[in-house]
C-alpha atoms as a PDB file:
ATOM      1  CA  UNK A   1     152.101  15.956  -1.175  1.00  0.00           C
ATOM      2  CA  UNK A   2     153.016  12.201  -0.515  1.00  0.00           C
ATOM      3  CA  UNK A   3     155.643  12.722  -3.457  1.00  0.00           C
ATOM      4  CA  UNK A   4     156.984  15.949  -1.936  1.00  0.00           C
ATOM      5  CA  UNK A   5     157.787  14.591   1.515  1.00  0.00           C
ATOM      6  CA  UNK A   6     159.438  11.232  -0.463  1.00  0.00           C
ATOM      7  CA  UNK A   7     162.000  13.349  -2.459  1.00  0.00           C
ATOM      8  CA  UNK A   8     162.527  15.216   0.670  1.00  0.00           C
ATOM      9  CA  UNK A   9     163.310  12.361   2.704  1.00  0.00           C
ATOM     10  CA  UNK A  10     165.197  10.645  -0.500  1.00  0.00           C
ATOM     11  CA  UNK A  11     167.227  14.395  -0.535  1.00  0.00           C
ATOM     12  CA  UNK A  12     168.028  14.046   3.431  1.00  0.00           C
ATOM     13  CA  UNK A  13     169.066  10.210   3.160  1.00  0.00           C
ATOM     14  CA  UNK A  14     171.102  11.036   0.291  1.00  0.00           C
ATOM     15  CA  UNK A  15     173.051  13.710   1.718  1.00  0.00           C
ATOM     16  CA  UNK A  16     173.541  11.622   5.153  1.00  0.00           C
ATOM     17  CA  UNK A  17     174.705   9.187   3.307  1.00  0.00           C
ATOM     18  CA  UNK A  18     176.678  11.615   0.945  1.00  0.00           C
ATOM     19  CA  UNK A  19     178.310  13.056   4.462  1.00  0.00           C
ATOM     20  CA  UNK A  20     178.673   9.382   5.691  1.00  0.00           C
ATOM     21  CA  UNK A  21     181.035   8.567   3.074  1.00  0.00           C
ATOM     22  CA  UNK A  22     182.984  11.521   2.838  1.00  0.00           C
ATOM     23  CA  UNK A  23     183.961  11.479   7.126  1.00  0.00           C
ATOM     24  CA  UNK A  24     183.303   7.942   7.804  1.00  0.00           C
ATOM     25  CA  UNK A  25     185.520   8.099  11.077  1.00  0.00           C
ATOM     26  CA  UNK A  26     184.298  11.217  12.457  1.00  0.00           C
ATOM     27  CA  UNK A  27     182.282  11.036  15.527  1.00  0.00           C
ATOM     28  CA  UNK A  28     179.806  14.256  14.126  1.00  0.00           C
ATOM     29  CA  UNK A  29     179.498  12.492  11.642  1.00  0.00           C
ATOM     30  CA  UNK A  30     177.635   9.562  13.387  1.00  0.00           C
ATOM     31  CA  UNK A  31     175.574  12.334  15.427  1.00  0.00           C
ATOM     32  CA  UNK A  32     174.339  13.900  12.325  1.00  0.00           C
ATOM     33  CA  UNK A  33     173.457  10.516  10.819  1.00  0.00           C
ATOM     34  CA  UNK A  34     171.409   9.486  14.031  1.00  0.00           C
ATOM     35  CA  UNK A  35     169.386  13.102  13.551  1.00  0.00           C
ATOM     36  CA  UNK A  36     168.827  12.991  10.111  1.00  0.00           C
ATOM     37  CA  UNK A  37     167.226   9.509  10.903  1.00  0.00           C
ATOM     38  CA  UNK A  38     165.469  11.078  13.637  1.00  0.00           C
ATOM     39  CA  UNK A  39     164.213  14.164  11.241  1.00  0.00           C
ATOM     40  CA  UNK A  40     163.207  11.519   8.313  1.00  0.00           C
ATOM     41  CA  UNK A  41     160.893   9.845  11.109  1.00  0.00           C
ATOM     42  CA  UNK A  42     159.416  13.254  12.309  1.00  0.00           C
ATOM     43  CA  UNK A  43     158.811  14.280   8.417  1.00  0.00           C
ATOM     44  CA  UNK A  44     157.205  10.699   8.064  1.00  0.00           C
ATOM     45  CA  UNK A  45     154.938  11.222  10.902  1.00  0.00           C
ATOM     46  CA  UNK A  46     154.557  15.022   9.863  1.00  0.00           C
ATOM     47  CA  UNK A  47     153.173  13.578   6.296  1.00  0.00           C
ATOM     48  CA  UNK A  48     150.830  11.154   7.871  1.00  0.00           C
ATOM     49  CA  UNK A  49     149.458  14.092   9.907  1.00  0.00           C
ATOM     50  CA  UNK A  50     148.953  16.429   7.331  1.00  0.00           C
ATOM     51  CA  UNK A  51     147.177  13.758   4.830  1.00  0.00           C
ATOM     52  CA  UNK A  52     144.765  12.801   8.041  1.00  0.00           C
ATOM     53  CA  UNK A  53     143.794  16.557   8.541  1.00  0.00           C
ATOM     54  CA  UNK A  54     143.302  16.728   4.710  1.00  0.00           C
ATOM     55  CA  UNK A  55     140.817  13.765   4.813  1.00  0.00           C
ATOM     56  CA  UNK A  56     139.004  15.412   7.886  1.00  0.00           C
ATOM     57  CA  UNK A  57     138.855  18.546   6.312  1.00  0.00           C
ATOM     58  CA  UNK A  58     137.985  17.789   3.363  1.00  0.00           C
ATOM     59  CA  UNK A  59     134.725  15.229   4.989  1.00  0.00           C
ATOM     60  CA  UNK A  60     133.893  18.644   7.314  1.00  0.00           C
ATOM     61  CA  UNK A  61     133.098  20.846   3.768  1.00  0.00           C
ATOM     62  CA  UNK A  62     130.954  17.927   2.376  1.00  0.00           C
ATOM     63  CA  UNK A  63     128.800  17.755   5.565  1.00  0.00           C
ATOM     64  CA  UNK A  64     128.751  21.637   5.833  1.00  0.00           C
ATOM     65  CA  UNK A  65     127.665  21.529   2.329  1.00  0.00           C
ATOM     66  CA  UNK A  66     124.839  19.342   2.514  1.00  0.00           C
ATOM     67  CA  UNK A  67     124.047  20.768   5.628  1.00  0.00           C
ATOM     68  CA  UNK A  68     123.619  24.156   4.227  1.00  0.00           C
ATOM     69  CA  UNK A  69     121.674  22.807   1.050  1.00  0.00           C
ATOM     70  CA  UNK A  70     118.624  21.900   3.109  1.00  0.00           C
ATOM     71  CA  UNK A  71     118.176  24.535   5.545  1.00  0.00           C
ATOM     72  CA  UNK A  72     114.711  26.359   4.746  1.00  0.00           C
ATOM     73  CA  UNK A  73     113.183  26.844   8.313  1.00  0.00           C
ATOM     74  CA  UNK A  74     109.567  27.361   8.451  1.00  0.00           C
ATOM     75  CA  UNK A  75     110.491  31.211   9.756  1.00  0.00           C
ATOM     76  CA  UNK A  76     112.311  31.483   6.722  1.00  0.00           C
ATOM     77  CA  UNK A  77     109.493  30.321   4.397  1.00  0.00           C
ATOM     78  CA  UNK A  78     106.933  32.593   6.008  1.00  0.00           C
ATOM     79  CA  UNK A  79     108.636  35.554   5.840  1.00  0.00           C
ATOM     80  CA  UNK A  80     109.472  35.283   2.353  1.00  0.00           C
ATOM     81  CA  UNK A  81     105.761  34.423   1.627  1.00  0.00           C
ATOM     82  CA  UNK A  82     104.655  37.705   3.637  1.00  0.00           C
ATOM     83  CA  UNK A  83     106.914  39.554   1.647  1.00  0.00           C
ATOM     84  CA  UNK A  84     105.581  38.117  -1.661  1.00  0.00           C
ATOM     85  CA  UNK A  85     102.168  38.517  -0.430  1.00  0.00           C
ATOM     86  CA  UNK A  86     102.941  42.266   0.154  1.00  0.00           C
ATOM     87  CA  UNK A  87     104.229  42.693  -3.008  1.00  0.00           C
ATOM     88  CA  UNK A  88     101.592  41.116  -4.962  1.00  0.00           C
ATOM     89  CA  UNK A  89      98.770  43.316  -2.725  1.00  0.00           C
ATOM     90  CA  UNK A  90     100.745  46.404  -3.461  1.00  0.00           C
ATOM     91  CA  UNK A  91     100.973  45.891  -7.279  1.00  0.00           C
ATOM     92  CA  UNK A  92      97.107  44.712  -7.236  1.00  0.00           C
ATOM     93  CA  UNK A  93      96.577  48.040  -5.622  1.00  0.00           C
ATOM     94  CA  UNK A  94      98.283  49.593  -8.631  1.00  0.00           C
ATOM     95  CA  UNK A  95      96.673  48.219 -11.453  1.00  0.00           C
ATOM     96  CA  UNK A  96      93.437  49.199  -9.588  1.00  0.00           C
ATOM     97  CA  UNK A  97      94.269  52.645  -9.486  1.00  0.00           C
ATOM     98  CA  UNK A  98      95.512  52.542 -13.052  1.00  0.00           C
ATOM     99  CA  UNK A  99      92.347  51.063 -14.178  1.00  0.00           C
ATOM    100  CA  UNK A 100      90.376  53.561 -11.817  1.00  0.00           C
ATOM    101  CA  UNK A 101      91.997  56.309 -13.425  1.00  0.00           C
ATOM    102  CA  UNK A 102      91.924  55.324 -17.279  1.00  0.00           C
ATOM    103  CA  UNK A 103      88.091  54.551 -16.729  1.00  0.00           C
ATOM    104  CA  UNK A 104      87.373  57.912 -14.857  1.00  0.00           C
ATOM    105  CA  UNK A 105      89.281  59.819 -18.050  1.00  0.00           C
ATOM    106  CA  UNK A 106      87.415  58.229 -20.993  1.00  0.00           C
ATOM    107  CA  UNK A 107      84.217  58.730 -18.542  1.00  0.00           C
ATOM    108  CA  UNK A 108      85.355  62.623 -18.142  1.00  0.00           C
ATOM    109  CA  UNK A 109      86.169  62.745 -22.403  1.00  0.00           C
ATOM    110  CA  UNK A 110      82.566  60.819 -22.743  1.00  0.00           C
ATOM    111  CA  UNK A 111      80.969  63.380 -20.760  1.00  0.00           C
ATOM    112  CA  UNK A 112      82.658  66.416 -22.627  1.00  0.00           C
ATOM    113  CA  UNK A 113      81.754  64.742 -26.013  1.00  0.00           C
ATOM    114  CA  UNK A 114      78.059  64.469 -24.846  1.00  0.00           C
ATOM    115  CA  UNK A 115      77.918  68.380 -23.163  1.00  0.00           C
ATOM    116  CA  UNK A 116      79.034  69.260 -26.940  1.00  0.00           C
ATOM    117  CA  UNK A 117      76.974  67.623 -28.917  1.00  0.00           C
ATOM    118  CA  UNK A 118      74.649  69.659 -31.304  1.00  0.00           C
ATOM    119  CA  UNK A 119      71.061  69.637 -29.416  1.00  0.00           C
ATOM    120  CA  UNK A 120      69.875  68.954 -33.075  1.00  0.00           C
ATOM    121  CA  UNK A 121      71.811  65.430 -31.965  1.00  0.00           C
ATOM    122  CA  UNK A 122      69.990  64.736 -29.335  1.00  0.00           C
ATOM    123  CA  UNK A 123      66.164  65.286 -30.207  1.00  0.00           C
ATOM    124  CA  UNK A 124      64.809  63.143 -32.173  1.00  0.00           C
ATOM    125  CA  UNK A 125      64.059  64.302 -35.374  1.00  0.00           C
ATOM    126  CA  UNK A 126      60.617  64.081 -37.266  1.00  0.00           C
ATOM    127  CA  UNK A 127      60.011  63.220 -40.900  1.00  0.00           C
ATOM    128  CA  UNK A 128      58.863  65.564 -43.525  1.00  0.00           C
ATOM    129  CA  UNK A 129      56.174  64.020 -45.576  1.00  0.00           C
ATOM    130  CA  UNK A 130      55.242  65.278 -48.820  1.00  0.00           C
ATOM    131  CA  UNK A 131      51.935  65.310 -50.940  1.00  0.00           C
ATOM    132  CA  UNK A 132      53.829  64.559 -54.251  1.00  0.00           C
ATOM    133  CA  UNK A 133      52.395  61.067 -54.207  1.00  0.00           C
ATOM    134  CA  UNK A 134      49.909  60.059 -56.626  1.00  0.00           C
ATOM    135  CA  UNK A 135      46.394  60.591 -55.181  1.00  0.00           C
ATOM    136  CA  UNK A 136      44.897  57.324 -57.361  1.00  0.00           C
ATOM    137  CA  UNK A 137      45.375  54.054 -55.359  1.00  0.00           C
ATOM    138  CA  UNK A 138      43.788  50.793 -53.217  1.00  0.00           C
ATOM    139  CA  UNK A 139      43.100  50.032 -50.080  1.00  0.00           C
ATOM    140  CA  UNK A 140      45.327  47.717 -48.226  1.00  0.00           C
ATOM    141  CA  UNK A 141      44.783  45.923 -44.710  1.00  0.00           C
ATOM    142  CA  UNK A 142      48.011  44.936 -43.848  1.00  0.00           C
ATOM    143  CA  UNK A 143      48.643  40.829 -43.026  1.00  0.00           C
ATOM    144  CA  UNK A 144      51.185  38.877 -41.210  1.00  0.00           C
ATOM    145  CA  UNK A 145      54.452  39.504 -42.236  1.00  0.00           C
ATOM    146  CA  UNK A 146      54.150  42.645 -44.990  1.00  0.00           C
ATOM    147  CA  UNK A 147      57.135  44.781 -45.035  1.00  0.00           C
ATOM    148  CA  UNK A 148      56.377  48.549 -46.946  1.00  0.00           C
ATOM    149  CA  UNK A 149      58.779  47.155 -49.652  1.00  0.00           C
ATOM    150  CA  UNK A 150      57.187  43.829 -50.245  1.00  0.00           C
ATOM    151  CA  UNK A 151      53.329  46.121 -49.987  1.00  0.00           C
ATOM    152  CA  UNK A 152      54.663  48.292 -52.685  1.00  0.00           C
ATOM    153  CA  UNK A 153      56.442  45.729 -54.690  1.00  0.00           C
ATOM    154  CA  UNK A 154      53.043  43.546 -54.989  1.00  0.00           C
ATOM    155  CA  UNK A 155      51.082  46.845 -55.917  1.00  0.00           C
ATOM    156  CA  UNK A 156      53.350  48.861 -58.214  1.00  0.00           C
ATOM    157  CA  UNK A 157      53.764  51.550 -55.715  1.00  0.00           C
ATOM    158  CA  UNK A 158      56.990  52.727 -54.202  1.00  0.00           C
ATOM    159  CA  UNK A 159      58.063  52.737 -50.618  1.00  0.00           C
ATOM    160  CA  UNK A 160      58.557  56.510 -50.094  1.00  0.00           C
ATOM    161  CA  UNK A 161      54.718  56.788 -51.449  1.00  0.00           C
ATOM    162  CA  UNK A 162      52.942  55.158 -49.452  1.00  0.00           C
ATOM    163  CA  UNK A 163      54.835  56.679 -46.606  1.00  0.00           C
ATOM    164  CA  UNK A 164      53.716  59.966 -47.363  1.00  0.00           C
ATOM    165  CA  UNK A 165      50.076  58.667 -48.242  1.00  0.00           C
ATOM    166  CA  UNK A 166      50.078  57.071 -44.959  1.00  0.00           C
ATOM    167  CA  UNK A 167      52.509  59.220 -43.060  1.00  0.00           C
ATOM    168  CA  UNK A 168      54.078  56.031 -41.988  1.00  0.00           C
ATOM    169  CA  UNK A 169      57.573  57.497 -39.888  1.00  0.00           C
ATOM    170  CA  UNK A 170      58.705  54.174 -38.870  1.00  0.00           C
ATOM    171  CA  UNK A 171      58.650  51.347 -41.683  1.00  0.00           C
ATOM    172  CA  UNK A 172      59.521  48.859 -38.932  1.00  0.00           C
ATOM    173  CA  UNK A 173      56.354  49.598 -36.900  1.00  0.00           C
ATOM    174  CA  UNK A 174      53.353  48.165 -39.350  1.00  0.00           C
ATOM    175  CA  UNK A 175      50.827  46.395 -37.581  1.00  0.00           C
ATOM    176  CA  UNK A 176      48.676  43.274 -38.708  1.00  0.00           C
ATOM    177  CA  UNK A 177      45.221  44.945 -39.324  1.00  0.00           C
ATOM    178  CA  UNK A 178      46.083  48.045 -40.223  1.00  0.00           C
ATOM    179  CA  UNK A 179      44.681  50.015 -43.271  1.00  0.00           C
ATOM    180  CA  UNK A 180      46.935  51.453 -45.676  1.00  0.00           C
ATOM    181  CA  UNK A 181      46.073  53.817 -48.821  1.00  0.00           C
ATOM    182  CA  UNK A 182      48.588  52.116 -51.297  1.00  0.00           C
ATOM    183  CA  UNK A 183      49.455  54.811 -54.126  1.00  0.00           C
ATOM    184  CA  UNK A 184      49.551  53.805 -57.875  1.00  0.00           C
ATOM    185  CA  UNK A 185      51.452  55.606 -60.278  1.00  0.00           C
ATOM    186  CA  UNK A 186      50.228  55.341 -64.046  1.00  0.00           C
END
């Protein structure tokens, strides 16, 4: 700006001067030269003016700026919060409901699964035994830790045969004591 108001002010002493030359007698002339002198001051002044405003201006946006980088009121912050707080309760609400619902359908397809089931399914079912087991064998009282397969093992009988013998449904359920009729096949 500076160098615009310069070659203006070199332009208007230049063409007084210019004029000066040219009617260097005339009276006008003399009036024009004191008002173009008068003009170059004003324009002068003018300049100073406008570079002052620019500097104020320009010191008013950097202290609206910072003013406006720091201005979280308390009211603002709590109404944000409350409205994250909502948010987060309704969307909590959601998932319950979602998980609500997906539990009460696989609890609904459980219970159609079980009202279908075979009854066959759901009594417990009870062993056949058969008599084809040899009717020659020992005596055995059964003693901490025996299994049927380590009995039978240790007195060349099978598992399945001395269940039937015995009628033995559960393998599992031997107790310490008992007395067993071990088959023995020939």
């Amino acid at each position: 700006m500076k160098k615009q108001v310069l070659f203006l002010m070199s332009g208007v002493v230049f063409f007084g001067l210019s004029l000066a030359h040219a009617q260097s007698g005339d009276s006008r002339l003399m009036g024009l030269q004191q008002d173009m002198m008068a003009l170059q001051h004003k324009v002068g002044a003018l300049s100073l003016e406008v570079e002052a405003m620019r500097a104020q201006n320009d010191n008013l946006r950097e202290q609206i700026s910072r003013s406006t980088q720091g201005s979280v009121t308390p009211e603002t912050l709590r109404t944000q919060l409350e409205a994250l707080r909502c948010e987060y309760e309704a969307r909590a609400d959601r998932d319950k409901q979602d998980i609500l619902n997906q539990i009460s359908k696989q609890i609904d397809k459980l219970g159609a699964t079980l009202n279908t089931a075979p009854a066959k399914a759901v009594k417990e079912e009870k062993p056949i035994f058969v008599e084809d087991y040899p009717k020659e064998g020992i005596a055995y009282t059964v003693k901490p830790g025996d299994t049927l397969s380590k009995i039978a093992q240790e007195n060349a009988s099978s598992i399945r045969d001395i269940q039937n013998a015995n009628k033995i449904a559960d393998p599992k359920a031997l107790k310490v004591g008992q007395q067993l009729f071990v088959p023995q096949r020939r």
